[in-house]
PDB file of N, CA and C in Angstrom:
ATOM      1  N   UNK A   1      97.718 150.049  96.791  1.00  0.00           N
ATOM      2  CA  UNK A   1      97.301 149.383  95.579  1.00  0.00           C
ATOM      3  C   UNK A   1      97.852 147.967  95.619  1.00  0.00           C
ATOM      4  N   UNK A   2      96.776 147.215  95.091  1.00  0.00           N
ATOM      5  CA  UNK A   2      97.626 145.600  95.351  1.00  0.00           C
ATOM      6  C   UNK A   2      98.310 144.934  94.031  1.00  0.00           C
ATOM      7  N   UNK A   3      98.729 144.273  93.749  1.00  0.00           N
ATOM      8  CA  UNK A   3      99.429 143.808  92.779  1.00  0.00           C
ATOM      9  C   UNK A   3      98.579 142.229  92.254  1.00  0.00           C
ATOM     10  N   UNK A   4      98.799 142.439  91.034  1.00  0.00           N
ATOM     11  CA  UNK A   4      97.816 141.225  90.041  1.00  0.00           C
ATOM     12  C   UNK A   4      98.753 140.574  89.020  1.00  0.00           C
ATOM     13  N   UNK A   5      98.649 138.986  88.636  1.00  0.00           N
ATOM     14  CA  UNK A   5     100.148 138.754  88.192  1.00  0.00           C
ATOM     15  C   UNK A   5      99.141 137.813  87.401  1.00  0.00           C
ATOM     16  N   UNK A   6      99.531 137.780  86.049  1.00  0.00           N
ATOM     17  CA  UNK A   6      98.411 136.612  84.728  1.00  0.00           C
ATOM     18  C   UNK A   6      99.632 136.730  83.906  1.00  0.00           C
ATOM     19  N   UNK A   7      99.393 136.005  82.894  1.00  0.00           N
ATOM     20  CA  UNK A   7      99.965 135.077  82.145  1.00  0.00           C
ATOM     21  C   UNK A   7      99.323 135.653  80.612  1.00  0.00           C
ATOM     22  N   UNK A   8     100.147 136.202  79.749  1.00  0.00           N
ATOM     23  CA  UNK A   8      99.479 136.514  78.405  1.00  0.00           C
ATOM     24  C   UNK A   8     100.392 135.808  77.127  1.00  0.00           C
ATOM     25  N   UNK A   9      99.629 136.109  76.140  1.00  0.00           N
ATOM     26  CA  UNK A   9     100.684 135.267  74.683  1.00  0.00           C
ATOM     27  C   UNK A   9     101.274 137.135  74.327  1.00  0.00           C
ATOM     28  N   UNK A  10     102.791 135.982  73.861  1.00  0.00           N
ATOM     29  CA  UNK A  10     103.667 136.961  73.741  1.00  0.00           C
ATOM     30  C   UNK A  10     103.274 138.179  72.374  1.00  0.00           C
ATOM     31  N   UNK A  11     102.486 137.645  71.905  1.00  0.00           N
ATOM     32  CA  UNK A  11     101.940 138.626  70.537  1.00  0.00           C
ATOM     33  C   UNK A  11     100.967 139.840  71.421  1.00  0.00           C
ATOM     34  N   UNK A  12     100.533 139.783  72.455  1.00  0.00           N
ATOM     35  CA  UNK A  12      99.727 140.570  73.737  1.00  0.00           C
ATOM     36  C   UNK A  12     100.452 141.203  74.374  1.00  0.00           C
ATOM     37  N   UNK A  13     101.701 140.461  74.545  1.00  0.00           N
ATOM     38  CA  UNK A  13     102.490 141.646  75.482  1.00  0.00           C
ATOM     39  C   UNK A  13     103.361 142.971  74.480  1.00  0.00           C
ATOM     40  N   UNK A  14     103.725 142.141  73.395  1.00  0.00           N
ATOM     41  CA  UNK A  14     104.019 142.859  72.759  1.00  0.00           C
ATOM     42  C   UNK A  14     103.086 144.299  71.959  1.00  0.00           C
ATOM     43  N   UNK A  15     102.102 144.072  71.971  1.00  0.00           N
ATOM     44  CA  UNK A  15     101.065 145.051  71.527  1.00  0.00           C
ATOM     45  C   UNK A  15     100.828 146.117  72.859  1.00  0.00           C
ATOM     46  N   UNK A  16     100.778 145.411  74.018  1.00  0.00           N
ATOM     47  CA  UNK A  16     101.058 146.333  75.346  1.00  0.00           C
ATOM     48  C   UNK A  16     102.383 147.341  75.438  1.00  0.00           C
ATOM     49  N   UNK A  17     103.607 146.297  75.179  1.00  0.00           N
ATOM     50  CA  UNK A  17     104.709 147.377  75.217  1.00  0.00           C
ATOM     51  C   UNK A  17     104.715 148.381  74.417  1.00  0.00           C
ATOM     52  N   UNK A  18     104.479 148.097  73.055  1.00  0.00           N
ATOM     53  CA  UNK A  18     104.249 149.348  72.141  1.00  0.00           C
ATOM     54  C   UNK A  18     103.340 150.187  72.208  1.00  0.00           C
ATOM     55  N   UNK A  19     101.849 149.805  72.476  1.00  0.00           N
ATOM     56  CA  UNK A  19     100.895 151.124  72.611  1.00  0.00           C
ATOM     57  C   UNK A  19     101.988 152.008  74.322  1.00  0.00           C
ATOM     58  N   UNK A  20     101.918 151.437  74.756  1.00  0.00           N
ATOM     59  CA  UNK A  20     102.385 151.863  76.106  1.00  0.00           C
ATOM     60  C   UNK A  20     103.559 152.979  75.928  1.00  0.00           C
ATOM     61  N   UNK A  21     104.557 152.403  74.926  1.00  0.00           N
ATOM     62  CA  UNK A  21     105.750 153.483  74.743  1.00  0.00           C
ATOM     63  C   UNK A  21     105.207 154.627  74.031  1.00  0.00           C
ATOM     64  N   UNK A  22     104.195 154.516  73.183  1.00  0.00           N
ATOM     65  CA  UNK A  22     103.539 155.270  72.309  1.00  0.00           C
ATOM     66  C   UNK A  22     103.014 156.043  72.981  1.00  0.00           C
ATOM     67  N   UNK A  23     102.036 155.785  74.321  1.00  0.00           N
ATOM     68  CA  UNK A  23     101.154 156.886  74.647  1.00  0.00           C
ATOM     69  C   UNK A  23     102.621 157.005  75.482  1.00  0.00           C
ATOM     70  N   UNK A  24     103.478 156.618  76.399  1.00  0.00           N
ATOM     71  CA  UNK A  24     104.379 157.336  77.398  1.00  0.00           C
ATOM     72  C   UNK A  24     103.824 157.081  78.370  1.00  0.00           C
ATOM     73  N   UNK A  25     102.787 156.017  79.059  1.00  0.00           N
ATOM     74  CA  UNK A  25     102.848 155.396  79.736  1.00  0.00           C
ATOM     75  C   UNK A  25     103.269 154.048  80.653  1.00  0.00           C
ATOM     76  N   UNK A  26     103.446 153.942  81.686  1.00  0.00           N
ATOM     77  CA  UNK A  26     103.812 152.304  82.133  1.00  0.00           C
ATOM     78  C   UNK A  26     102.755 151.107  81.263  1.00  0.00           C
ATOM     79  N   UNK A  27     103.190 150.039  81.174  1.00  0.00           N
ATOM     80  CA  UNK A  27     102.334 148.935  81.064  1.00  0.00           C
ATOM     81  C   UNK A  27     101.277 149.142  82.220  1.00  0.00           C
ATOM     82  N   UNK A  28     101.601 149.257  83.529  1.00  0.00           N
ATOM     83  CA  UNK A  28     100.434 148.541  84.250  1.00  0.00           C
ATOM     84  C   UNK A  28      99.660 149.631  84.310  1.00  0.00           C
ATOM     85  N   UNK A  29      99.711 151.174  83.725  1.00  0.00           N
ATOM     86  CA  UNK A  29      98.860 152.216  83.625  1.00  0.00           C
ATOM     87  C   UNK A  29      97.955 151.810  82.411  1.00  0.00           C
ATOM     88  N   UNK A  30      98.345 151.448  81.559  1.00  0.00           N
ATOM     89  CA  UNK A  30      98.217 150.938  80.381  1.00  0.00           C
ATOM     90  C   UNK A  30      96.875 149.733  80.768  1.00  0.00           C
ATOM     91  N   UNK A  31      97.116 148.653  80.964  1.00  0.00           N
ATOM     92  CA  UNK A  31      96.550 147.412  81.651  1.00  0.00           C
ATOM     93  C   UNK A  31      95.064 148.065  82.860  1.00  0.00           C
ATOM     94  N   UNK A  32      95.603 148.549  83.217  1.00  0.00           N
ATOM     95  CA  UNK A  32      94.507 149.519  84.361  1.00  0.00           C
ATOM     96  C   UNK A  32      93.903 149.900  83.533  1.00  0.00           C
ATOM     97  N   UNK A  33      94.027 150.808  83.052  1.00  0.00           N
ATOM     98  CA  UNK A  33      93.201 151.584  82.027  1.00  0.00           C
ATOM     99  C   UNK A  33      92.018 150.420  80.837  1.00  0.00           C
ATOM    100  N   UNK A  34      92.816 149.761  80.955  1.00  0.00           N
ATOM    101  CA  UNK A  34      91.888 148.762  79.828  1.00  0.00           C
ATOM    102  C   UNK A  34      91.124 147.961  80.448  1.00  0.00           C
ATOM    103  N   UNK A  35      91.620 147.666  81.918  1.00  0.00           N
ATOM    104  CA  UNK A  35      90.590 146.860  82.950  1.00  0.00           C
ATOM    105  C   UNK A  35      89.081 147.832  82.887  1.00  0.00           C
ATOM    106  N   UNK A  36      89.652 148.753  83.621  1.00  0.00           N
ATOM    107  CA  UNK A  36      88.425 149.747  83.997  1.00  0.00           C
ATOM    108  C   UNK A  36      88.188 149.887  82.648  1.00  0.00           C
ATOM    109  N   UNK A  37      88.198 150.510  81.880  1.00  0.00           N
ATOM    110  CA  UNK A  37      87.464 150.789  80.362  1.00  0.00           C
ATOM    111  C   UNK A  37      86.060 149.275  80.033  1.00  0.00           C
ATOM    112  N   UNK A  38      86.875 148.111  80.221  1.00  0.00           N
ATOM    113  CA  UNK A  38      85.946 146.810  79.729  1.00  0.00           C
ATOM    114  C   UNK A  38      84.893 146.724  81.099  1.00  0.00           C
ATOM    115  N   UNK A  39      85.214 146.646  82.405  1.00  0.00           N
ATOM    116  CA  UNK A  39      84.475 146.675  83.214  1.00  0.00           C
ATOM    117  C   UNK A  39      83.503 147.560  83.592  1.00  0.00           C
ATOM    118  N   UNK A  40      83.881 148.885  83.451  1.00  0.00           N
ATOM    119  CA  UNK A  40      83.101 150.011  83.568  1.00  0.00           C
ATOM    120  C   UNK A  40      81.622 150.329  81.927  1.00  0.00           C
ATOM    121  N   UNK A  41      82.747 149.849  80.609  1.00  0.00           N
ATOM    122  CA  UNK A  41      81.374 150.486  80.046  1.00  0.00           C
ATOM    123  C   UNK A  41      81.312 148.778  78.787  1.00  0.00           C
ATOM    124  N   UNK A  42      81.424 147.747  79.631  1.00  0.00           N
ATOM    125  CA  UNK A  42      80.904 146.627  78.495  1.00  0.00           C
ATOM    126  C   UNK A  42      80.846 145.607  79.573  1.00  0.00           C
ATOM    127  N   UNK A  43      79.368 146.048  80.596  1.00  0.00           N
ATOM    128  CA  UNK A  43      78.721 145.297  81.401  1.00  0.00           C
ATOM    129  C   UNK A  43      78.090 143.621  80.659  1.00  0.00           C
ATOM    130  N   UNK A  44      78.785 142.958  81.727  1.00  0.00           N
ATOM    131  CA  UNK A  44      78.379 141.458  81.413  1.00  0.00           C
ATOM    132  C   UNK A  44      76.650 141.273  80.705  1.00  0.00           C
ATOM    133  N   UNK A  45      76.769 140.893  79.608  1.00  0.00           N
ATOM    134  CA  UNK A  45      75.216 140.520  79.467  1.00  0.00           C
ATOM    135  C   UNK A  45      74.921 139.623  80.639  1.00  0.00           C
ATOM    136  N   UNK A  46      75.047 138.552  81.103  1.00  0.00           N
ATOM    137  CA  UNK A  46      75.000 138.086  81.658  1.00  0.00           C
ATOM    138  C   UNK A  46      74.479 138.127  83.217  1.00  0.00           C
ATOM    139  N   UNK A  47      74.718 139.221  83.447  1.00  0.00           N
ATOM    140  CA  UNK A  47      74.374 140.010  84.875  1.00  0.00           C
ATOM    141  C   UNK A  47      72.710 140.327  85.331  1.00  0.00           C
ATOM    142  N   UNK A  48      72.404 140.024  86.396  1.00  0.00           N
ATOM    143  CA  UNK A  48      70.830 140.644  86.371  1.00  0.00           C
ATOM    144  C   UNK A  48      70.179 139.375  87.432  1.00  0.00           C
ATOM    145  N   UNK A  49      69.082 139.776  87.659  1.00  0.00           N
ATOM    146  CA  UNK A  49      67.810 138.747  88.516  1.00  0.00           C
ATOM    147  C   UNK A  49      67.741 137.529  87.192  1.00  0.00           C
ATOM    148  N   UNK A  50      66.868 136.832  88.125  1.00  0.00           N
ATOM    149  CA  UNK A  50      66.763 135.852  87.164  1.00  0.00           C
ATOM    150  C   UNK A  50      65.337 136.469  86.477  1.00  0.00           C
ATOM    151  N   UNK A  51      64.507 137.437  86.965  1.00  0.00           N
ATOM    152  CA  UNK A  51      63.592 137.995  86.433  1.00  0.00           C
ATOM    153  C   UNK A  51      64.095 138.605  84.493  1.00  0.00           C
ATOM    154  N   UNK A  52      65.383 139.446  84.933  1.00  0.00           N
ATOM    155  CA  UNK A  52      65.664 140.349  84.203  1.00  0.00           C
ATOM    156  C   UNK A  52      66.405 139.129  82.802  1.00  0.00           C
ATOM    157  N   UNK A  53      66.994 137.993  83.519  1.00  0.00           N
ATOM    158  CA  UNK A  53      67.335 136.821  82.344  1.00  0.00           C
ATOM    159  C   UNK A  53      66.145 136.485  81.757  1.00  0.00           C
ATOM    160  N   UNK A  54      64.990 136.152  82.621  1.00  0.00           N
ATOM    161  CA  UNK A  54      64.022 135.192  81.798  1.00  0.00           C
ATOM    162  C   UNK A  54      62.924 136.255  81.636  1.00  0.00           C
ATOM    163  N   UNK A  55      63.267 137.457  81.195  1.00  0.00           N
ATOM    164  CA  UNK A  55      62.161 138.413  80.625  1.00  0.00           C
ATOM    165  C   UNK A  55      61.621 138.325  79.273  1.00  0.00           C
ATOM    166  N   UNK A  56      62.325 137.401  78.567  1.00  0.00           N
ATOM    167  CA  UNK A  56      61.888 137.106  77.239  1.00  0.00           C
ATOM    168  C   UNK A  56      60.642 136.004  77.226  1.00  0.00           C
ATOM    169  N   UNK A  57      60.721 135.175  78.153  1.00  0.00           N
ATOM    170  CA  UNK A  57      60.082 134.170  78.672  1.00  0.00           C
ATOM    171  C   UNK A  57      58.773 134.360  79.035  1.00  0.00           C
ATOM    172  N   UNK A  58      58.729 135.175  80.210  1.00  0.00           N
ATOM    173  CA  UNK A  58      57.850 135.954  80.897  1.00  0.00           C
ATOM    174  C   UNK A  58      56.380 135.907  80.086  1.00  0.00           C
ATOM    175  N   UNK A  59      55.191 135.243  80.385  1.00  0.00           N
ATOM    176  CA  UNK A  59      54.214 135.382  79.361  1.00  0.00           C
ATOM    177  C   UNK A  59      54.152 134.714  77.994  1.00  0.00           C
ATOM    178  N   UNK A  60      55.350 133.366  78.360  1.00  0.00           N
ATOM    179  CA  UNK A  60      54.975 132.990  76.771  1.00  0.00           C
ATOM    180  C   UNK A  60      54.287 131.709  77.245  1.00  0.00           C
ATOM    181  N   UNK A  61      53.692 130.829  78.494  1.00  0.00           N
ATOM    182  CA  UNK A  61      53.205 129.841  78.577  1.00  0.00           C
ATOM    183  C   UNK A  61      51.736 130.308  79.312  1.00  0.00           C
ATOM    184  N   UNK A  62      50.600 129.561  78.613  1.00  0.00           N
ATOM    185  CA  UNK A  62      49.540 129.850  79.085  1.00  0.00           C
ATOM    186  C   UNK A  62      49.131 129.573  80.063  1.00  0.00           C
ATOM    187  N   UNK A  63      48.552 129.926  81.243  1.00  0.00           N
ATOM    188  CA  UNK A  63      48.212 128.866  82.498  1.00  0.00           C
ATOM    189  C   UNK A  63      47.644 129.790  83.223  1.00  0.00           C
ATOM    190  N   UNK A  64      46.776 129.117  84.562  1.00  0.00           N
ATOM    191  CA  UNK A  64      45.885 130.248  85.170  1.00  0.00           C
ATOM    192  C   UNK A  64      47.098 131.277  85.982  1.00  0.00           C
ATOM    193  N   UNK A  65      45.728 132.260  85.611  1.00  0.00           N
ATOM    194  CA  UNK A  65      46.880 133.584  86.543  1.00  0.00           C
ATOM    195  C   UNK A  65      46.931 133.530  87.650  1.00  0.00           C
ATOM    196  N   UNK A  66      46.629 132.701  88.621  1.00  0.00           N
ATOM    197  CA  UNK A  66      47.092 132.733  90.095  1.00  0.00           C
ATOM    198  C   UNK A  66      47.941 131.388  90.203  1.00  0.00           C
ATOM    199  N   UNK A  67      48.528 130.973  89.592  1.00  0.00           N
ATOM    200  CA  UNK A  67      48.763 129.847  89.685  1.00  0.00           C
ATOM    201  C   UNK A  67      50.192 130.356  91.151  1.00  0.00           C
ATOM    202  N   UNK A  68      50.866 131.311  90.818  1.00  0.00           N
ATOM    203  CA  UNK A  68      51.875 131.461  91.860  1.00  0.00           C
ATOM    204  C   UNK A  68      51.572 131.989  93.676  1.00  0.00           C
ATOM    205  N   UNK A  69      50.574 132.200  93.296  1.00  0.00           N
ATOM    206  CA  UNK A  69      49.604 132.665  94.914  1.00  0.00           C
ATOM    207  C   UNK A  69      48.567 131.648  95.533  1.00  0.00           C
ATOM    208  N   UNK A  70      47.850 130.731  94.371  1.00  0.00           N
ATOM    209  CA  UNK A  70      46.759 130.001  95.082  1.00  0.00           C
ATOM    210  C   UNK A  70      47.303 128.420  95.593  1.00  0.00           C
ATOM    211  N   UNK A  71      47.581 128.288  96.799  1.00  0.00           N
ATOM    212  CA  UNK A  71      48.038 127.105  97.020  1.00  0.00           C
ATOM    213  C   UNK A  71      47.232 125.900  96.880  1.00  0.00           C
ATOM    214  N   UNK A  72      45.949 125.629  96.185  1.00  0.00           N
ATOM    215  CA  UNK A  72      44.744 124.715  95.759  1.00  0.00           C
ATOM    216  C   UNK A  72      45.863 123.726  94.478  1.00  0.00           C
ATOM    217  N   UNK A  73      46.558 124.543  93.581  1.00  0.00           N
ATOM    218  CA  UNK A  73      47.840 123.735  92.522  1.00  0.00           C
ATOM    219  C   UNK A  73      48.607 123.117  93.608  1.00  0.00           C
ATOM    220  N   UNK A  74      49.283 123.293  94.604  1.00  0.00           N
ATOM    221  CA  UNK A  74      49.851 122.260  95.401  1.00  0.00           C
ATOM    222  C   UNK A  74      49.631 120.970  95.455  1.00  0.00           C
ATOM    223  N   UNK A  75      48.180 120.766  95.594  1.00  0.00           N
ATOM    224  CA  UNK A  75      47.125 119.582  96.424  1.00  0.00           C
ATOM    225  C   UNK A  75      48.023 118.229  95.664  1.00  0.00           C
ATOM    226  N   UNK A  76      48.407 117.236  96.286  1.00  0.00           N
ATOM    227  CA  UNK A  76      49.066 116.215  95.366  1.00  0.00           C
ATOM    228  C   UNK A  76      50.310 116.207  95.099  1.00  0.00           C
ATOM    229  N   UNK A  77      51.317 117.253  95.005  1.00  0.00           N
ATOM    230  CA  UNK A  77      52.481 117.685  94.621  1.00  0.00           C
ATOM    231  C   UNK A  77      53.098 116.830  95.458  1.00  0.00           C
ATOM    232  N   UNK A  78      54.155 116.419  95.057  1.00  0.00           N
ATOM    233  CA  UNK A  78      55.332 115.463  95.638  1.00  0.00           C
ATOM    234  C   UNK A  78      55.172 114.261  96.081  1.00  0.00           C
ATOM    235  N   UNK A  79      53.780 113.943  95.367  1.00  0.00           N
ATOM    236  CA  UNK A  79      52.821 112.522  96.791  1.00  0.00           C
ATOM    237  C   UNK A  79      53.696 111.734  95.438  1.00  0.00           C
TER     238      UNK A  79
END
């Protein structure tokens, strides 16, 4: 197991030492436990394709439907 070293406000550590004596665990069982808990079940919104970000998007501008396959929209581009 490797070791992880941060910096908290002392009103944080103190809320650590006490739940910690309370349940009768170490701090860093304690700290573990709350890592995995936030990581495991309060997945980043943020996360995803850029499909799955801009799915709100998706269909809100009108334009021909081949526009992403027919290379004829190119003609001119970058001149």
């Amino acid at each position: 197991m490797g070791t992880f070293s941060l910096k908290l406000p002392d009103s944080l550590i103190y809320e650590i030492e006490s739940l910690s004596k309370k349940r009768g665990i170490t701090k860093s069982l304690l700290v573990r436990e709350a890592v995995v808990e936030y990581l495991h079940h309060n997945p980043n919104k943020n996360q995803g394709s850029f499909g799955d970000l801009a799915s709100d998007l998706c269909g809100s501008i009108k334009g021909p439907g081949d526009l992403s396959t027919n290379k004829n929209y190119l003609d001119g581009f970058g001149e």
